[in-house]
C-alpha atoms as a PDB file:
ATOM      1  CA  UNK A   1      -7.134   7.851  11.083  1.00  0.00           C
ATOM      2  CA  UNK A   2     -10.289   7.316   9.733  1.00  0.00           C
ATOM      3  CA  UNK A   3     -13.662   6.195  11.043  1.00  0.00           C
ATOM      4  CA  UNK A   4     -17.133   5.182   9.762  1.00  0.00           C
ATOM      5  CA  UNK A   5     -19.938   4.697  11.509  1.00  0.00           C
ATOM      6  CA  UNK A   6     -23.482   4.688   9.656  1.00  0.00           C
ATOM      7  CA  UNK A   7     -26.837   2.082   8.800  1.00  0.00           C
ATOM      8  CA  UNK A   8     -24.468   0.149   6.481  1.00  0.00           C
ATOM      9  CA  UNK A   9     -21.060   0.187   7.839  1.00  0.00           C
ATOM     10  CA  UNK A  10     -19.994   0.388  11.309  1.00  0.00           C
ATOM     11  CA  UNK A  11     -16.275   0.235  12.194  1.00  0.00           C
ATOM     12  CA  UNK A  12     -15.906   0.213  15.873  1.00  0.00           C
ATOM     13  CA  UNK A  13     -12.561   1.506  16.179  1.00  0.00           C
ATOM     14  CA  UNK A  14     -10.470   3.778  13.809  1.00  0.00           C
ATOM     15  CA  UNK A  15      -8.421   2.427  10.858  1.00  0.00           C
ATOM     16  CA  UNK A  16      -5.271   3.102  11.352  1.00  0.00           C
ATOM     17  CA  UNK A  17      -4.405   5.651   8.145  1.00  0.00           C
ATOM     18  CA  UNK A  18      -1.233   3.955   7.468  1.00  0.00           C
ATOM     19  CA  UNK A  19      -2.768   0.290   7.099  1.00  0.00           C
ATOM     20  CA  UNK A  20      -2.136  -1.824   3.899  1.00  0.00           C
ATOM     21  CA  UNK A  21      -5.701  -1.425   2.058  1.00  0.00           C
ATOM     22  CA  UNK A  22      -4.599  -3.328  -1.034  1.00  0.00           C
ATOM     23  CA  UNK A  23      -3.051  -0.930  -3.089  1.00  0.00           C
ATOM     24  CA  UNK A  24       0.605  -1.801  -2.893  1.00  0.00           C
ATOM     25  CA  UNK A  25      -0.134  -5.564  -2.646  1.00  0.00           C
ATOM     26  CA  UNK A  26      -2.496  -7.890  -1.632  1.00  0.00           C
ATOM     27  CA  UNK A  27      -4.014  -8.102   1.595  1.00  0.00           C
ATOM     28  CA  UNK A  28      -5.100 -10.963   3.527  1.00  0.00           C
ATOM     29  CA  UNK A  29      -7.856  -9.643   5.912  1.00  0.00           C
ATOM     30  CA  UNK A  30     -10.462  -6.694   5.468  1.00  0.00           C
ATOM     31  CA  UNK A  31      -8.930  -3.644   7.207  1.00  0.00           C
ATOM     32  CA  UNK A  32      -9.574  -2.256  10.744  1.00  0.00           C
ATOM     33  CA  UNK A  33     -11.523  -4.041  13.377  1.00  0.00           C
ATOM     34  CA  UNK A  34     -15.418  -4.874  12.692  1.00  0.00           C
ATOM     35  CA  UNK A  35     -17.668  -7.188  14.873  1.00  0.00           C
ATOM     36  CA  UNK A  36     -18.933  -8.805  11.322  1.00  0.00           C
ATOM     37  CA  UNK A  37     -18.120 -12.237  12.592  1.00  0.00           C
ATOM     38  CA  UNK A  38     -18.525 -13.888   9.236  1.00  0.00           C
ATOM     39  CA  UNK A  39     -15.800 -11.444   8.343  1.00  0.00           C
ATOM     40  CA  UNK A  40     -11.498 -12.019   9.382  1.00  0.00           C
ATOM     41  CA  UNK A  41     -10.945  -8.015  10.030  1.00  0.00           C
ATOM     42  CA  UNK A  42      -9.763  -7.722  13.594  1.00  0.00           C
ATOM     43  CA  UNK A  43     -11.681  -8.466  16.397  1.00  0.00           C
ATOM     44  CA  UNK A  44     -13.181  -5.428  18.261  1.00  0.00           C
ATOM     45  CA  UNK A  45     -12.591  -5.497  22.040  1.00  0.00           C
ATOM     46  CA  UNK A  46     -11.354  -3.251  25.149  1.00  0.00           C
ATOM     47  CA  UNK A  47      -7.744  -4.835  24.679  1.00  0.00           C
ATOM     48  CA  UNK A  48      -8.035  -4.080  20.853  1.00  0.00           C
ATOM     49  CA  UNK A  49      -4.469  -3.223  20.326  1.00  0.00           C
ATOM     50  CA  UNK A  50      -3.710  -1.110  16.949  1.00  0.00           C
ATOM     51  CA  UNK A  51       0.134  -3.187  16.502  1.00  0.00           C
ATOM     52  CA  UNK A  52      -2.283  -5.726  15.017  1.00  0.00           C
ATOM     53  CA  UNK A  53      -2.730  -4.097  12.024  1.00  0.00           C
ATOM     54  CA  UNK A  54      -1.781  -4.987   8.590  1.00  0.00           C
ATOM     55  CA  UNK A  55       1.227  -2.317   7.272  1.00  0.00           C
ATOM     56  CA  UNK A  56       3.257  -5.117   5.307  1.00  0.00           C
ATOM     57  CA  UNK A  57       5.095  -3.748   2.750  1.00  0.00           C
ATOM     58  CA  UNK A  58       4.110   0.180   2.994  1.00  0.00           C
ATOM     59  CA  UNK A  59       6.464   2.869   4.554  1.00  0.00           C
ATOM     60  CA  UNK A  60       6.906   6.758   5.023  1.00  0.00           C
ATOM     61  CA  UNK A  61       9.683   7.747   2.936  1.00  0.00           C
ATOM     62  CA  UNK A  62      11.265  10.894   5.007  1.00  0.00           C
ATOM     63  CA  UNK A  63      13.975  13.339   4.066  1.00  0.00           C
ATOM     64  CA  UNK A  64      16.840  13.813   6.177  1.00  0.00           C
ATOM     65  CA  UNK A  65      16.620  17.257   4.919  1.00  0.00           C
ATOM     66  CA  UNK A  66      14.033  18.498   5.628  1.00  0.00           C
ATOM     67  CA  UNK A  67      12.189  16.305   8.227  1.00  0.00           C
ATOM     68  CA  UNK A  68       9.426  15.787   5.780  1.00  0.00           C
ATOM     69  CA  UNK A  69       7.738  12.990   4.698  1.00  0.00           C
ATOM     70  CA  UNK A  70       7.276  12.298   0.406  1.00  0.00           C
ATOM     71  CA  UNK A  71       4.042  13.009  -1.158  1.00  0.00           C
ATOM     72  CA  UNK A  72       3.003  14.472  -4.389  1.00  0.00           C
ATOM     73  CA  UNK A  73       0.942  16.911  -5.697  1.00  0.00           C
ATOM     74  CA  UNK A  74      -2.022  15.469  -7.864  1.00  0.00           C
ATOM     75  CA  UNK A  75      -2.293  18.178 -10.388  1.00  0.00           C
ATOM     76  CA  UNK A  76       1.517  18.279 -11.338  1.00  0.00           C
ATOM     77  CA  UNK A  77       2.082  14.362 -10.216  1.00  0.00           C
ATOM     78  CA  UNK A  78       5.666  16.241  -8.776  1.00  0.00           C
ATOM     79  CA  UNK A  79       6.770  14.355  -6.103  1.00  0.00           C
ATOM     80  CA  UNK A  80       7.733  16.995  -2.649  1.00  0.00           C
ATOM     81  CA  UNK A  81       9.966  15.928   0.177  1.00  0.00           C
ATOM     82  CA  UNK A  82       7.673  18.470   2.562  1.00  0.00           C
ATOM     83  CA  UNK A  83       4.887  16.348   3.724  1.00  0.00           C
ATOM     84  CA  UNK A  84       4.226  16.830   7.765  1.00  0.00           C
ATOM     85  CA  UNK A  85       4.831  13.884   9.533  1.00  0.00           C
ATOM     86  CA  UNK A  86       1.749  14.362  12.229  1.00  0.00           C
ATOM     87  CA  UNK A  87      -1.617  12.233  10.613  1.00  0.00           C
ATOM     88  CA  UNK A  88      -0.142  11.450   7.429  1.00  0.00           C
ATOM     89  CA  UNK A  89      -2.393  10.571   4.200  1.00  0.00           C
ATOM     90  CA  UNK A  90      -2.168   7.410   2.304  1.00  0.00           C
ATOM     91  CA  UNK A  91      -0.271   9.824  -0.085  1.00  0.00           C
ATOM     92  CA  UNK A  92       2.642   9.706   2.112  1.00  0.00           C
ATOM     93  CA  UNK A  93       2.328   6.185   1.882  1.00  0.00           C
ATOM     94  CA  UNK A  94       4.742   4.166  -0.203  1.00  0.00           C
ATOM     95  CA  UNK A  95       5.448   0.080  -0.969  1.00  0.00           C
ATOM     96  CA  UNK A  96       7.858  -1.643  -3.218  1.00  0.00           C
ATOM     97  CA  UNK A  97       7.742  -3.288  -6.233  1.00  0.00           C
ATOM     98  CA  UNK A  98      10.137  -5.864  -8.672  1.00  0.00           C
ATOM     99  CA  UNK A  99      11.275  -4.513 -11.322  1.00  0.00           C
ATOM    100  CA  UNK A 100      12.315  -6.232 -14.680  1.00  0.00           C
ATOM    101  CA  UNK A 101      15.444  -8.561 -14.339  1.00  0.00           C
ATOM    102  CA  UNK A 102      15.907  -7.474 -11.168  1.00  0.00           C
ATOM    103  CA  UNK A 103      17.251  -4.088 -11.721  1.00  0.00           C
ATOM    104  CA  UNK A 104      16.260  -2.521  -9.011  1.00  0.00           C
ATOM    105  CA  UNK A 105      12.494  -1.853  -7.510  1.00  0.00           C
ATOM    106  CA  UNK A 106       9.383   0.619  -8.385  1.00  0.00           C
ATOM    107  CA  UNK A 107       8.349   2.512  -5.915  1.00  0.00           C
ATOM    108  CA  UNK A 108       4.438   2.668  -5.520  1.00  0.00           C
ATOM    109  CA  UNK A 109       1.880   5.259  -3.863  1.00  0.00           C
ATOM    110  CA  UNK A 110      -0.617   3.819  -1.436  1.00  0.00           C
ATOM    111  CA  UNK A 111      -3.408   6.503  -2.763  1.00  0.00           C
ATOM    112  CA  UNK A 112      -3.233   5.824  -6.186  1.00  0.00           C
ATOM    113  CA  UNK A 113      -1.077   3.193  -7.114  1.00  0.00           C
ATOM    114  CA  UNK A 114       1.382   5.238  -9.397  1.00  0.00           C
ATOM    115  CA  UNK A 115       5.049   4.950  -8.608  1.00  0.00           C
ATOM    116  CA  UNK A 116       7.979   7.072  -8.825  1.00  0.00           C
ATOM    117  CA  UNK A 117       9.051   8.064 -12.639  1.00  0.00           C
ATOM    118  CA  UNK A 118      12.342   9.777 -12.900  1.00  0.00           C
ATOM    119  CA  UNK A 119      11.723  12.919 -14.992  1.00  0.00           C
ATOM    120  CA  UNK A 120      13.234  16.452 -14.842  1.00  0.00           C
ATOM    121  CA  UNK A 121      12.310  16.443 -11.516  1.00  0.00           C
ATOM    122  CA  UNK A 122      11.047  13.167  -9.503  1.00  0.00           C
ATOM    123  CA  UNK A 123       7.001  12.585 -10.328  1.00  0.00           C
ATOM    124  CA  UNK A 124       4.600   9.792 -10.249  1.00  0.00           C
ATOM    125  CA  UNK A 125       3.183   7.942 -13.100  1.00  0.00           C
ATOM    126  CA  UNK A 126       1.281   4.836 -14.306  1.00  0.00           C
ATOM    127  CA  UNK A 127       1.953   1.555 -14.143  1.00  0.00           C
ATOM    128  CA  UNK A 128       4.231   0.584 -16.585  1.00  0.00           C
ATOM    129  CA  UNK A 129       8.110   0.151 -15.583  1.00  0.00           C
ATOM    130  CA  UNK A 130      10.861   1.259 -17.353  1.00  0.00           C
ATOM    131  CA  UNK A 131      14.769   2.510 -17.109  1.00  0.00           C
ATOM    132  CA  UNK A 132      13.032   5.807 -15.589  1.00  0.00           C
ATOM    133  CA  UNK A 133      10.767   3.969 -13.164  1.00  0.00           C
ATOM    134  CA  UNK A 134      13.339   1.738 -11.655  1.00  0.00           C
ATOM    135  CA  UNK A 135      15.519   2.929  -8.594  1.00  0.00           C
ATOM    136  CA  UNK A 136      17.643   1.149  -6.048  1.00  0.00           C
ATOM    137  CA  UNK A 137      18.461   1.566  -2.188  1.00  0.00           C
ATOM    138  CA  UNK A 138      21.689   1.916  -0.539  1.00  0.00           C
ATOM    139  CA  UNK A 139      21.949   1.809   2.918  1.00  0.00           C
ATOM    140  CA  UNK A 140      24.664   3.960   4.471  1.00  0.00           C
ATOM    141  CA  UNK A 141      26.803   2.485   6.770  1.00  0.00           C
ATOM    142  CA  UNK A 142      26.017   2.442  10.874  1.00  0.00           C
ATOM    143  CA  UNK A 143      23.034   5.054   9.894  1.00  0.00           C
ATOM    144  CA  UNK A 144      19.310   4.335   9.480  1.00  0.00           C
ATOM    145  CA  UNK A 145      19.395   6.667   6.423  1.00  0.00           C
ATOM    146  CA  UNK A 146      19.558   5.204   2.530  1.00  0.00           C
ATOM    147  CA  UNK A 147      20.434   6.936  -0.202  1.00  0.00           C
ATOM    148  CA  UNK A 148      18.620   6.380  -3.444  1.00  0.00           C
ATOM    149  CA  UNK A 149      19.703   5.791  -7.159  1.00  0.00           C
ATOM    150  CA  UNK A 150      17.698   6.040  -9.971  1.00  0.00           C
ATOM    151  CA  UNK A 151      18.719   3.784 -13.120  1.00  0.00           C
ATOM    152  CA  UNK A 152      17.405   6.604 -15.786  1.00  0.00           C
ATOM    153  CA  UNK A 153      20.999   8.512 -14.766  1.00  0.00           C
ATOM    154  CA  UNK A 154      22.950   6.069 -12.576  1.00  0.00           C
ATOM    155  CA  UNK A 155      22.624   8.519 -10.126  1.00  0.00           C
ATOM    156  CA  UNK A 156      21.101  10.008  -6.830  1.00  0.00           C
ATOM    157  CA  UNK A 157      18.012  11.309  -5.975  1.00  0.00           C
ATOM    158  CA  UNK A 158      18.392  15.268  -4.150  1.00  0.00           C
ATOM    159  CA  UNK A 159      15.895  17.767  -2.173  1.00  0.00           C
ATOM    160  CA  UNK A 160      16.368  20.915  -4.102  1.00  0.00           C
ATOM    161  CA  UNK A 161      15.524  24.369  -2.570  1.00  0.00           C
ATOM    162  CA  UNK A 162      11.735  24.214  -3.802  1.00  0.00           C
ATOM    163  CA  UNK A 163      11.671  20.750  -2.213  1.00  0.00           C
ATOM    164  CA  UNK A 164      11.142  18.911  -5.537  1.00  0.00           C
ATOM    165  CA  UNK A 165      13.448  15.985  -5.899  1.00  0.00           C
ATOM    166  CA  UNK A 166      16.307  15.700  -8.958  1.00  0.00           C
ATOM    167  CA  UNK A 167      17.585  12.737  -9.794  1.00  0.00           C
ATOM    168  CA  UNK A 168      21.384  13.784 -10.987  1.00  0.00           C
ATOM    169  CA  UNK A 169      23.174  13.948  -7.162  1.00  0.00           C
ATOM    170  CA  UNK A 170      27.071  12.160  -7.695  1.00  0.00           C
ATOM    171  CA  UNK A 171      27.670  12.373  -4.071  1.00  0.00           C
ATOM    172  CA  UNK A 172      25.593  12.026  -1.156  1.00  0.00           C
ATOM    173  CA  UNK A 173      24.650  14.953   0.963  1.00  0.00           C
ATOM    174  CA  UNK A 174      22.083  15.042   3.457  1.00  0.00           C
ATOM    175  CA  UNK A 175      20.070  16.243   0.740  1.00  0.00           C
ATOM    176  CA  UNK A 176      20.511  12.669  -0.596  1.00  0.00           C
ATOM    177  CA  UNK A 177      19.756  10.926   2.549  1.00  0.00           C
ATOM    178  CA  UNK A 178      16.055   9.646   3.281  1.00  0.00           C
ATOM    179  CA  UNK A 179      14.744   6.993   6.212  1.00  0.00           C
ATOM    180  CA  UNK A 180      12.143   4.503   5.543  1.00  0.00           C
ATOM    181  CA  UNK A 181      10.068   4.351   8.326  1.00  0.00           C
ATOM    182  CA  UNK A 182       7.085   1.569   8.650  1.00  0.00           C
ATOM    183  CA  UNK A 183       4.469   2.431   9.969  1.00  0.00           C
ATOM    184  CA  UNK A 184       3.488  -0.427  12.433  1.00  0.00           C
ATOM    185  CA  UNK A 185      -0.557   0.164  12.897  1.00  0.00           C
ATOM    186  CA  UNK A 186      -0.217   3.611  11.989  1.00  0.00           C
ATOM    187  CA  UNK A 187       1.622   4.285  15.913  1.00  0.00           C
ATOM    188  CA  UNK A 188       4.603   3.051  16.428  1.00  0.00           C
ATOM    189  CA  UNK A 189       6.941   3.802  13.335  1.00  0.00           C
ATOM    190  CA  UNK A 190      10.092   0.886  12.715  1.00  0.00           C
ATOM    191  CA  UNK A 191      12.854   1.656  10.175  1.00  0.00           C
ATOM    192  CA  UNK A 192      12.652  -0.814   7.550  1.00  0.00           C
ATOM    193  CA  UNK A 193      15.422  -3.672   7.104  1.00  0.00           C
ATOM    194  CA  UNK A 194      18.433  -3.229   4.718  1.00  0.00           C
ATOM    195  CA  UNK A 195      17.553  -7.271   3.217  1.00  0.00           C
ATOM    196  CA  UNK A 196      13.880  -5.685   2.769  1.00  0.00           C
ATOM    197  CA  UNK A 197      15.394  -4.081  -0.712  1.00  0.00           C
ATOM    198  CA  UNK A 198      17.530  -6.857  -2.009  1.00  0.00           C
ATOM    199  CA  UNK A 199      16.469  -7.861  -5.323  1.00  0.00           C
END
C-alpha cells in the first residue's frame, strides 16, 4: 500500500499497491480515492470500499512451485519465481499484451513496463516484440493452474533450483505450473479467466 499525505497532495486513504496506474494500459480514472472533486478518483468516505479499485488487466503471476510470486531483479533484468506474496510491489505486478498476428501475448511489468524476453534463462526487456518475447497460456484441465509456452522454443517455461525460470520444459511438472491471480483492489485476489488469454 502506499500513502501520501503532504501541502500538495493529500490521499485520504491508501492506494491499493496492486492498482492499474497506467503502465500496462490505459486507465480511466486517477488512482486511489482523493476529495479533489474536480477530479473522477474515488470518492473518499467511511463506506470507502477498496473492491472499487481499478486492477483491469494486471495479475500476480505465482509458481505452483514454490508459492512465490514473479518478479525480477533490476540489475540482471532475470526474472525469479521467489517473490513473497504478503505486500507485493508493482514488480510482482504483471498485464498482457497482443502480440504480432496473434501469436500469442507479451507479458508486461507494472514497474517498468518491460515484458518477459525468453533468453537463457527468462528476463525482462524493452518494448519491442519478437519470436522471444511472445508466449502463450494453457490452462490445465479442472485446475486453476496454466502452464506457459514460449514461441522462441515451442516449449515450456520451468522453476529451476536457483528459482530462475528456463524456457525448454517438454512436459509439465509442477515446476511448469503457475496461477494468475488478480488482484481485485489489492485484497481480495480472483484467478483470472481461461477466455482472458485467447488471442
Amino acid at each position: 500500500m502506499k500513502q501520501v499525505d503532504d501541502d500538495y497532495c493529500k490521499l485520504f486513504k491508501p492506494i491499493p499497491l496492486t492498482e492499474n496506474i497506467g503502465m500496462v494500459e490505459p486507465i480511466d480514472r486517477l488512482p486511489g480515492c482523493n476529495p479533489i472533486t474536480y477530479s473522477n478518483a474515488t470518492v473518499c468516505t467511511d463506506g470507502y470500499d477498496p473492491k472499487t479499485m481499478n486492477n483491469t488487466g494486471t495479475f500476480h503471476i505465482q509458481s505452483k512451485l514454490t508459492g512465490g510470486y514473479l518478479t525480477f531483479d533490476p540489475n540482471t533484468t532475470i526474472v525469479y519465481a521467489n517473490a513473497t506474496t504478503i505486500d507485493p510491489s508493482y514488480r510482482q505486478v504483471w498485464g498482457l499484451g497482443w502480440a504480432p498476428k496473434n501469436l500469442g501475448h507479451t507479458v508486461t511489468n507494472s514497474e517498468i513496463n518491460n515484458h518477459f524476453t525468453m533468453q537463457d534463462r527468462l528476463q525482462i526487456k524493452g518494448m519491442d516484440a519478437d519470436v522471444w518475447e511472445i508466449f502463450s497460456f494453457e490452462q490445465q484441465p479442472a485446475s486453476d493452474y496454466i502452464a506457459i509456452k514460449n514461441l522462441r522454443y515451442g516449449q515450456y517455461l520451468k522453476v529451476e533450483q536457483d528459482f530462475t525460470i528456463s524456457g525448454q520444459a517438454t512436459s509439465i511438472t509442477d515446476a511448469s505450473l503457475f496461477k494468475l491471480i488478480t488482484p481485485n483492489g489489492g485484497y481480495v485476489p480472483e484467478g483470472l479467466k481461461p477466455n482472458d488469454f485467447r488471442n
